[in-house]
N, C-alpha and C. Protein backbone atom coordinates (compact mmCIF):
# COMPACT_ATOMS: atom_id res chain seq x y z
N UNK A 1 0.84 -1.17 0.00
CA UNK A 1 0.00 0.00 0.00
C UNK A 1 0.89 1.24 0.00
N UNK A 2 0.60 1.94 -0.80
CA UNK A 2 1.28 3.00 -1.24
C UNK A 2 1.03 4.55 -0.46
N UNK A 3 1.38 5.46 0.11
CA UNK A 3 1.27 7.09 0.75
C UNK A 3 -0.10 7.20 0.09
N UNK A 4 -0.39 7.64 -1.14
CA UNK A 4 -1.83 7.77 -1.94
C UNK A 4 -2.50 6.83 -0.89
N UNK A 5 -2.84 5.70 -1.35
CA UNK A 5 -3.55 4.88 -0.84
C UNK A 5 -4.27 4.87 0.90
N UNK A 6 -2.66 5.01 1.11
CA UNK A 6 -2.77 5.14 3.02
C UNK A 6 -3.74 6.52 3.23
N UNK A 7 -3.04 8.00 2.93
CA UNK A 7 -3.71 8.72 2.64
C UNK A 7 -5.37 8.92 2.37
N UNK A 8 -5.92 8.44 1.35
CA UNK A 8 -7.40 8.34 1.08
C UNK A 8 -7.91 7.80 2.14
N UNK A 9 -7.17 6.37 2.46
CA UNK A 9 -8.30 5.22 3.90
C UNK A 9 -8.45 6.38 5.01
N UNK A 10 -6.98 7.09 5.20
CA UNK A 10 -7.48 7.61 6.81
C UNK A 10 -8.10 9.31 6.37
N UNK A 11 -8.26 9.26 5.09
CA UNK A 11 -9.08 11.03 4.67
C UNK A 11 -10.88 10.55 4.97
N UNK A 12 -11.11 9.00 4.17
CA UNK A 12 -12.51 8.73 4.48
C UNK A 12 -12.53 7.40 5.55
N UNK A 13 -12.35 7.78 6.70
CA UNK A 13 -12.35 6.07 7.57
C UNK A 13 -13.82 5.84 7.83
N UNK A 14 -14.72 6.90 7.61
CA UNK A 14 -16.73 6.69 7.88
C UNK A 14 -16.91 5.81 7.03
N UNK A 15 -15.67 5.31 5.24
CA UNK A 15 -16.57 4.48 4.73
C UNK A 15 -15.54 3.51 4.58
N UNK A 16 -15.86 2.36 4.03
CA UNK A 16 -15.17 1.54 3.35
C UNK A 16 -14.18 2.04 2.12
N UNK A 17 -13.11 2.02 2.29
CA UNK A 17 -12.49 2.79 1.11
C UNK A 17 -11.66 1.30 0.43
N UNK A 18 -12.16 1.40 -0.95
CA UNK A 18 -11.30 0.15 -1.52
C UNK A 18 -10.86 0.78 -2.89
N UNK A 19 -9.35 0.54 -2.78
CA UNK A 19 -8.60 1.48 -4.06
C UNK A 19 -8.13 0.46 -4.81
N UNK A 20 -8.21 0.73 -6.22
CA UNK A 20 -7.62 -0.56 -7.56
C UNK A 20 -6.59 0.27 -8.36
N UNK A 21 -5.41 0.03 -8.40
CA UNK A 21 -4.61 -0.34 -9.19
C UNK A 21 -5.13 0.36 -11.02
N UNK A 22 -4.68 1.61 -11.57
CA UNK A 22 -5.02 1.57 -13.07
C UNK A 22 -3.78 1.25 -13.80
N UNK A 23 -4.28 1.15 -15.29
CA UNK A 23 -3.30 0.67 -15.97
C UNK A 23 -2.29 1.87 -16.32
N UNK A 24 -2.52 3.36 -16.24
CA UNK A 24 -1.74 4.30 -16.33
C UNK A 24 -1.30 4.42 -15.38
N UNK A 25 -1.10 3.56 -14.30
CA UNK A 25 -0.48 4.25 -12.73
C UNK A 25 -1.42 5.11 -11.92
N UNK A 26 -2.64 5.09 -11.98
CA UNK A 26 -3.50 6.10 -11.34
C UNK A 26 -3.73 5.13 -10.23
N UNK A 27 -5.18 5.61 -9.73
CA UNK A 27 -5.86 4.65 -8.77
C UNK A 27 -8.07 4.80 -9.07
N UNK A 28 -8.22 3.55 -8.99
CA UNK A 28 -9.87 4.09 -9.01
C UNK A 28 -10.35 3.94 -7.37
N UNK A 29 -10.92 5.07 -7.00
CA UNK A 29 -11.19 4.84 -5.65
C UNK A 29 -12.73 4.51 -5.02
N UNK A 30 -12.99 3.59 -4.57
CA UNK A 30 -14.00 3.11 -4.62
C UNK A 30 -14.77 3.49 -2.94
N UNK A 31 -15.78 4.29 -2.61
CA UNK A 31 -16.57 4.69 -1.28
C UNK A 31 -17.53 3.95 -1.08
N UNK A 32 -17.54 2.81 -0.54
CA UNK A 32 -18.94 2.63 0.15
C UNK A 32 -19.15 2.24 1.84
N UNK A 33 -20.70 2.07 1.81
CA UNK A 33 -21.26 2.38 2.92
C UNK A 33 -22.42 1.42 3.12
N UNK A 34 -22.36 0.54 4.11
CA UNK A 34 -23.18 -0.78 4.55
C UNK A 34 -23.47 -1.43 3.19
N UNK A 35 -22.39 -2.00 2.45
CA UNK A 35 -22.25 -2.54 1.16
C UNK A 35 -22.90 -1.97 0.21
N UNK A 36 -23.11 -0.36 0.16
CA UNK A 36 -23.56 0.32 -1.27
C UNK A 36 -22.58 1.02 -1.46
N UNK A 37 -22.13 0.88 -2.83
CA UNK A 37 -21.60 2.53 -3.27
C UNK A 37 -21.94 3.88 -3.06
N UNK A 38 -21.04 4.57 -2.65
CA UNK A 38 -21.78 5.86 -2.77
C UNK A 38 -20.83 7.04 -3.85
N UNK A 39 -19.71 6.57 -3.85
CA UNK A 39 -18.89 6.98 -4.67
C UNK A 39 -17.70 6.20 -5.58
N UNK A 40 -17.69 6.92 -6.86
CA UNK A 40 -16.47 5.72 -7.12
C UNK A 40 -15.87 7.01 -8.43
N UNK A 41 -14.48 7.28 -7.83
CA UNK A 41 -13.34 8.07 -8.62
C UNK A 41 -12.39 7.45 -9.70
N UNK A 42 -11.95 8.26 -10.51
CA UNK A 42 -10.64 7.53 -11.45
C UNK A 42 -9.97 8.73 -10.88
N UNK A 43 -8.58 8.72 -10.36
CA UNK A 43 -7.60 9.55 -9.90
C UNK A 43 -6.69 8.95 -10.93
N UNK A 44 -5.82 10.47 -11.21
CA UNK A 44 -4.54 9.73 -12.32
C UNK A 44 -3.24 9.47 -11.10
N UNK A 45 -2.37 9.53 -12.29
CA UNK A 45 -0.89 9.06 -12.04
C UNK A 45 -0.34 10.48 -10.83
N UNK A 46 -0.85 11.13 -11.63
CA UNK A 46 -0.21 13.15 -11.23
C UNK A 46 -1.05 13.17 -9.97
N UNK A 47 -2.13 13.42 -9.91
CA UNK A 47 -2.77 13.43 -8.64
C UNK A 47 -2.39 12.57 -7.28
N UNK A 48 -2.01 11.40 -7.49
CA UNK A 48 -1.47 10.57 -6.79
C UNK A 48 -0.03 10.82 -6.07
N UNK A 49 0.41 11.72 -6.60
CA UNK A 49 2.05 11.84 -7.01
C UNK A 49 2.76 12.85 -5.91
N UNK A 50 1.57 14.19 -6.04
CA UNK A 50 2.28 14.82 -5.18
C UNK A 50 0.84 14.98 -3.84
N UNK A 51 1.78 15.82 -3.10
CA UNK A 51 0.64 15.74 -1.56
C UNK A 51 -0.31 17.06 -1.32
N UNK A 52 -0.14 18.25 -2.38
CA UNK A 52 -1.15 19.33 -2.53
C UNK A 52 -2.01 18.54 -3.86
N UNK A 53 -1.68 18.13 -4.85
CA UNK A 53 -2.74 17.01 -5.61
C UNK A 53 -3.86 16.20 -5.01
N UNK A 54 -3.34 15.46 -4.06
CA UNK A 54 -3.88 14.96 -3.40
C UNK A 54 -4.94 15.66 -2.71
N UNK A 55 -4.46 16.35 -1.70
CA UNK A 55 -5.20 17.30 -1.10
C UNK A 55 -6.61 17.73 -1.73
N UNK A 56 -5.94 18.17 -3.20
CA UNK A 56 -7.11 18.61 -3.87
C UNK A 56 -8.15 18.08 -4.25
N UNK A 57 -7.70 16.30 -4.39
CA UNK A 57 -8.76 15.33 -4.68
C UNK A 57 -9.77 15.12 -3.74
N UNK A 58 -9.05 14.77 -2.47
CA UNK A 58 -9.53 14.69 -1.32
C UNK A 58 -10.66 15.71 -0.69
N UNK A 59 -10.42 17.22 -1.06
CA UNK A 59 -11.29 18.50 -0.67
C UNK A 59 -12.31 18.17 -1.64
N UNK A 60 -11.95 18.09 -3.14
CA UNK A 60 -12.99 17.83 -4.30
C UNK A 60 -14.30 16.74 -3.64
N UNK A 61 -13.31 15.42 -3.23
CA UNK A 61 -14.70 14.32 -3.20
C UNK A 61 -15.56 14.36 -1.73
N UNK A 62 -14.71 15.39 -0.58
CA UNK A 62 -16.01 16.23 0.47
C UNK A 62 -16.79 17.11 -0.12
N UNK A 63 -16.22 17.67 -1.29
CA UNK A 63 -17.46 18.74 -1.66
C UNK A 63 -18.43 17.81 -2.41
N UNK A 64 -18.07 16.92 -3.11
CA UNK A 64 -19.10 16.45 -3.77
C UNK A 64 -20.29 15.50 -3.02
N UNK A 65 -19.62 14.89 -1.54
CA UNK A 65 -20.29 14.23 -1.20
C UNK A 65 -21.44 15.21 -0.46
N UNK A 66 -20.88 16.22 0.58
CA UNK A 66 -21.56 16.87 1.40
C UNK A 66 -23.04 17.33 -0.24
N UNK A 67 -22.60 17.87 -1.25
CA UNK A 67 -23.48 18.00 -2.16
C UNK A 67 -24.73 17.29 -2.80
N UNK A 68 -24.14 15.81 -2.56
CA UNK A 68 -24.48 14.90 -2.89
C UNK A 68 -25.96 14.99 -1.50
N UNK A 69 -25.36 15.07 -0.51
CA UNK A 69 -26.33 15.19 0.75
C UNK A 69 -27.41 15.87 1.09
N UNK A 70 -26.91 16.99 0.07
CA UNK A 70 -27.65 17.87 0.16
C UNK A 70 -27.30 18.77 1.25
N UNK A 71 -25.91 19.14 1.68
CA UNK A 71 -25.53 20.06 2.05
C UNK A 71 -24.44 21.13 1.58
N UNK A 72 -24.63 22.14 2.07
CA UNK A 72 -22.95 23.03 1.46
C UNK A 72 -22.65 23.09 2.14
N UNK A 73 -21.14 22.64 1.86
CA UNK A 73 -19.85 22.37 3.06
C UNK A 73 -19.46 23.97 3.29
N UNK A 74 -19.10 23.95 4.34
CA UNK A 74 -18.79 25.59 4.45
C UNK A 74 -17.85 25.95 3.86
N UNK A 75 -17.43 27.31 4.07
CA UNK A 75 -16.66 27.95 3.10
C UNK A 75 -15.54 27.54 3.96
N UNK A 76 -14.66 27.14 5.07
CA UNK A 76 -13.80 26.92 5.60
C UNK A 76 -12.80 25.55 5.23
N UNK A 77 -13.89 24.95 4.89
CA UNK A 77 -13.86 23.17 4.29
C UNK A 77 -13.09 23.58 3.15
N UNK A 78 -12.99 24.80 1.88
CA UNK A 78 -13.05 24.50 0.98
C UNK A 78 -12.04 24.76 0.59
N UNK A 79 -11.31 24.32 -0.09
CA UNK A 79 -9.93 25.14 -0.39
C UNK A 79 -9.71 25.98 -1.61
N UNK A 80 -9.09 26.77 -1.49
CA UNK A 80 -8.65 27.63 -2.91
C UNK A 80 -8.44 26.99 -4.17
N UNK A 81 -8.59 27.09 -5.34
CA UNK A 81 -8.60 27.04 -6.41
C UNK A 81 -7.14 27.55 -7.18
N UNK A 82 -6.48 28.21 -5.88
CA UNK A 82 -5.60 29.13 -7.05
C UNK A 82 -4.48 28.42 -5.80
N UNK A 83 -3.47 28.01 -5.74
CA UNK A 83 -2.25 27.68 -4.85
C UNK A 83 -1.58 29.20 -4.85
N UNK A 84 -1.11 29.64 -6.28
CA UNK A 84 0.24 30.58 -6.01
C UNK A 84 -0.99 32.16 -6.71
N UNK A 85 -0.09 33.06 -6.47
CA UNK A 85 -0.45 34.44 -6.55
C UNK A 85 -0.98 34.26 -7.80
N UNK A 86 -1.62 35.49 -8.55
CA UNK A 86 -1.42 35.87 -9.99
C UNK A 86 -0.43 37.08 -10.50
N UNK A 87 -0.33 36.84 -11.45
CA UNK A 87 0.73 37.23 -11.74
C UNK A 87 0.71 39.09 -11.45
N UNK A 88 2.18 39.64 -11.38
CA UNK A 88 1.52 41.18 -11.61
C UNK A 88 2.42 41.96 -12.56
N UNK A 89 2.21 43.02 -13.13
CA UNK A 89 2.14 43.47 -14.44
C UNK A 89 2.34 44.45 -14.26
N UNK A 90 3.92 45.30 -14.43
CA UNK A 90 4.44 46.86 -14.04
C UNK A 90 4.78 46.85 -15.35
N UNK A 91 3.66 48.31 -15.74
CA UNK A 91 3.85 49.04 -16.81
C UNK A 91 5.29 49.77 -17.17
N UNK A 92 6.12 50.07 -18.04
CA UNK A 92 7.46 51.09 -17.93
C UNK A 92 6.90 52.67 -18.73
């Protein structure tokens, strides 16, 4: 079991987390709950790879679930979209 892997089990331990192996090096991540699915991801190679990737997957599939629930996760839950600054632009 691989950091990715370890990672996801202890991000969702409320469900059953069962991760497979893709043929590009990714992972499909599989959520369920008293033997139903409730979610099921294709994560690539890149996402897997580094630990703000991750992160991002991880924030992504709380927003989707809390959504899924029919709730909005608060704005605290959610993380930025943007990591680094934008750029800035001095006229001469």
């Amino acid at each position: 079991m691989n950091l990715a892997q370890r990672t996801l089990i202890a991000a969702f331990s409320e469900f059953d987390v069962v991760t497979e192996p893709r043929p590009d090096g990714g992972l499909l991540l599989t959520l369920r709950n008293d033997d139903r699915t409730i979610l099921k991801r294709a994560i690539s190679r890149g996402q897997t790879q580094t630990a703000v990737q991750l992160d991002w997957v991880i924030s992504s599939i709380r927003r989707d679930l809390a959504l899924e629930a029919g709730m909005s996760p608060s704005i605290a839950h959610l993380q930025s979209q943007s990591r680094i600054g934008l750029p800035t632009y001095e006229y001469a």
